[in-house]
C-alpha atoms as a PDB file:
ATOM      1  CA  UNK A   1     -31.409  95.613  68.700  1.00  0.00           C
ATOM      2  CA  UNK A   2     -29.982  92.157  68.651  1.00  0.00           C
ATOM      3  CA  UNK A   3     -26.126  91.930  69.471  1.00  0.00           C
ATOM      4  CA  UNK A   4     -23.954  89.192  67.713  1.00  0.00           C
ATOM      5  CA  UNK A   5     -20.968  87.961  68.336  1.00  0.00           C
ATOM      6  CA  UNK A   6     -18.156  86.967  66.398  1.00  0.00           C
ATOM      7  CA  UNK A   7     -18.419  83.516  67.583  1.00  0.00           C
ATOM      8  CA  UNK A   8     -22.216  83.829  67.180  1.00  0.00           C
ATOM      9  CA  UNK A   9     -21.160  84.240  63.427  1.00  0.00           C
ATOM     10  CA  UNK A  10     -19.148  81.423  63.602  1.00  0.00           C
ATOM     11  CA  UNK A  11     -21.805  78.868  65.056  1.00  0.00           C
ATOM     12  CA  UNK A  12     -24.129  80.276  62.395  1.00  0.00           C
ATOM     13  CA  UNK A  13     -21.606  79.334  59.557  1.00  0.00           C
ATOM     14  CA  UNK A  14     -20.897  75.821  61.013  1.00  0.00           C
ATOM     15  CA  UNK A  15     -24.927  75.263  61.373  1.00  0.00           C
ATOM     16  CA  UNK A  16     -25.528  76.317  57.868  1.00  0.00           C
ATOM     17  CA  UNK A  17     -21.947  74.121  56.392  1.00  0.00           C
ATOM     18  CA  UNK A  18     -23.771  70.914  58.137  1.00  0.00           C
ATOM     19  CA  UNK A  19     -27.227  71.585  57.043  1.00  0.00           C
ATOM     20  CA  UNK A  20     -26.101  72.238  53.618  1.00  0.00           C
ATOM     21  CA  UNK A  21     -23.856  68.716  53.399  1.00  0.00           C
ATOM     22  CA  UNK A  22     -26.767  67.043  54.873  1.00  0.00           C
ATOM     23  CA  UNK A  23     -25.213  66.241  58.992  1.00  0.00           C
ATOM     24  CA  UNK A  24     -28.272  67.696  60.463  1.00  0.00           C
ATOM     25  CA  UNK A  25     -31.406  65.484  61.710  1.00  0.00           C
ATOM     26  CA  UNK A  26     -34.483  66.622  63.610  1.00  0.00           C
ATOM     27  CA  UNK A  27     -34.603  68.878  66.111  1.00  0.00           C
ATOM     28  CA  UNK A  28     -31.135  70.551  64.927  1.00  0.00           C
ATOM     29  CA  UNK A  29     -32.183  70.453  61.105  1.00  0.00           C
ATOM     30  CA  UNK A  30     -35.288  72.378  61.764  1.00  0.00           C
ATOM     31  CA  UNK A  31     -33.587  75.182  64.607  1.00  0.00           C
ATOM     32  CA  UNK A  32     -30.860  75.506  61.172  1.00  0.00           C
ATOM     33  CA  UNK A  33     -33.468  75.782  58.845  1.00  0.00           C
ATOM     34  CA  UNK A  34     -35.455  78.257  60.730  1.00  0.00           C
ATOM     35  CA  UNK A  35     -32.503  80.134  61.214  1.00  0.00           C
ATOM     36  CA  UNK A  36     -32.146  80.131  57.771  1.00  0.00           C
ATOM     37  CA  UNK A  37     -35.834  81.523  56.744  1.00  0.00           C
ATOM     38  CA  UNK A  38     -35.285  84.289  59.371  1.00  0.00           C
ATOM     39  CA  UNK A  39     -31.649  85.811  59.195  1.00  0.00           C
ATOM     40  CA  UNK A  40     -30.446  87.172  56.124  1.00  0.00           C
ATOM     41  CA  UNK A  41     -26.716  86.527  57.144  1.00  0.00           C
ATOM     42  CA  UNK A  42     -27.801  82.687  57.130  1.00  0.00           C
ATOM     43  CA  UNK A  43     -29.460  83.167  53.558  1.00  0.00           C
ATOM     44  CA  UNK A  44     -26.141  84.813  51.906  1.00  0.00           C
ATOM     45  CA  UNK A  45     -24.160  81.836  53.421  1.00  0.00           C
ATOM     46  CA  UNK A  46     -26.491  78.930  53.065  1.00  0.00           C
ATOM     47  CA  UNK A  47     -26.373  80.631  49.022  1.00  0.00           C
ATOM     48  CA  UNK A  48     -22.280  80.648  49.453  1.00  0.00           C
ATOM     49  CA  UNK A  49     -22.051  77.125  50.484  1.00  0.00           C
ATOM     50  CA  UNK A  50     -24.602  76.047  47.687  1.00  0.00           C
ATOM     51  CA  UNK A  51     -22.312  77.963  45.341  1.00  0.00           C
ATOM     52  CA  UNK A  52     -19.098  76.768  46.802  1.00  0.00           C
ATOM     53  CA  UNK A  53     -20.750  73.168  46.246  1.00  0.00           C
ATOM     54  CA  UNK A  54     -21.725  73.824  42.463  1.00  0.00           C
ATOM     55  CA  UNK A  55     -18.293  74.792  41.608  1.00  0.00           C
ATOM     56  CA  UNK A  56     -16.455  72.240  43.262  1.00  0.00           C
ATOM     57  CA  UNK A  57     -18.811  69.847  41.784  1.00  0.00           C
ATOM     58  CA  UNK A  58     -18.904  71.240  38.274  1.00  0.00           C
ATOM     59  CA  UNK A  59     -16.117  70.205  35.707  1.00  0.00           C
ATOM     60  CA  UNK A  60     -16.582  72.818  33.279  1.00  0.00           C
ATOM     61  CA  UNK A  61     -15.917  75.330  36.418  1.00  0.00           C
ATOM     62  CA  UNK A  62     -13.284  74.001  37.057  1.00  0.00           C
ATOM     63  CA  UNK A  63      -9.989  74.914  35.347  1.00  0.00           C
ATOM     64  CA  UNK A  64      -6.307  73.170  34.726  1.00  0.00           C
ATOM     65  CA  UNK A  65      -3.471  73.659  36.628  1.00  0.00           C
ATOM     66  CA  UNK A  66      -2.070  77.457  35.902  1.00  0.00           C
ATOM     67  CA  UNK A  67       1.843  76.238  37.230  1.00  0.00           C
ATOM     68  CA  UNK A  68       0.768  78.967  40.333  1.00  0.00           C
ATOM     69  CA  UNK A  69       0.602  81.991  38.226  1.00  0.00           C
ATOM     70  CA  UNK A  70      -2.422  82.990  37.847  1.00  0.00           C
ATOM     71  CA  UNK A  71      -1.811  86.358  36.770  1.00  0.00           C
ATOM     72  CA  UNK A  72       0.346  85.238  33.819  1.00  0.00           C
ATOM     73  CA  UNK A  73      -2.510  83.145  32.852  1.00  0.00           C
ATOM     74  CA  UNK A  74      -4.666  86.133  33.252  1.00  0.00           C
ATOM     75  CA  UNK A  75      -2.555  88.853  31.115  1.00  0.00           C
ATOM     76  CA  UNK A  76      -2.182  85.744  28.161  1.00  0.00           C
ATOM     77  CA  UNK A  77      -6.248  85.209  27.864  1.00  0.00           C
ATOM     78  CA  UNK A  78      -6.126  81.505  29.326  1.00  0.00           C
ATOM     79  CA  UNK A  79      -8.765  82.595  32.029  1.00  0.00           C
ATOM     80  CA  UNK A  80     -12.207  83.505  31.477  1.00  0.00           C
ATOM     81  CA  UNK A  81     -14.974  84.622  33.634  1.00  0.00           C
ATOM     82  CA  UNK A  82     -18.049  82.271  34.443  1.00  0.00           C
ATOM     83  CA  UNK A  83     -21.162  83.423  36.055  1.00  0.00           C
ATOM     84  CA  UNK A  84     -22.539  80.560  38.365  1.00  0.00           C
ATOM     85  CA  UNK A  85     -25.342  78.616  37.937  1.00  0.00           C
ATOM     86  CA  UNK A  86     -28.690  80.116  38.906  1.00  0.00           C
ATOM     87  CA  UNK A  87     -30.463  78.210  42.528  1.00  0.00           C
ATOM     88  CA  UNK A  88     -33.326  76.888  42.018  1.00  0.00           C
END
């Protein structure tokens, strides 16, 4: 049984934030994306940061400014759920 660490976690994030935005070359692209094909932790958050991407990218995701209350906006209909772009 393999023990992780928190900051294990942590390097794992950053590795799979820079391979997703493209920062990684050679020898550390190919340790991330191994890392990647073999750890299902690295999977869900490679898929996160993909998904973060798409919605910060996509302008029908993205929605005007509520005045910071949300849950007024909510209760009066202005808010309506989006289901994210299937990966390809």
């Amino acid at each position: 049984m393999q023990v992780v660490t928190m900051m294990d976690k942590q390097n794992q994030r950053e590795w799979m934030s820079a391979l997703a935005d493209g920062q990684l070359h050679g020898d550390a692209c190919a340790q991330a994306v191994a890392q990647a094909c073999d750890d299902a932790d690295a999977q869900a958050t490679w898929q996160l940061y993909h998904l973060v991407g798409d919605v910060l990218r996509s302008g029908e995701l993205a929605r005007p400014d509520t005045g910071g209350d949300f849950a007024a906006c909510v209760r009066a209909g202005q808010v309506t759920r989006t289901q994210p772009a299937p990966h390809q």
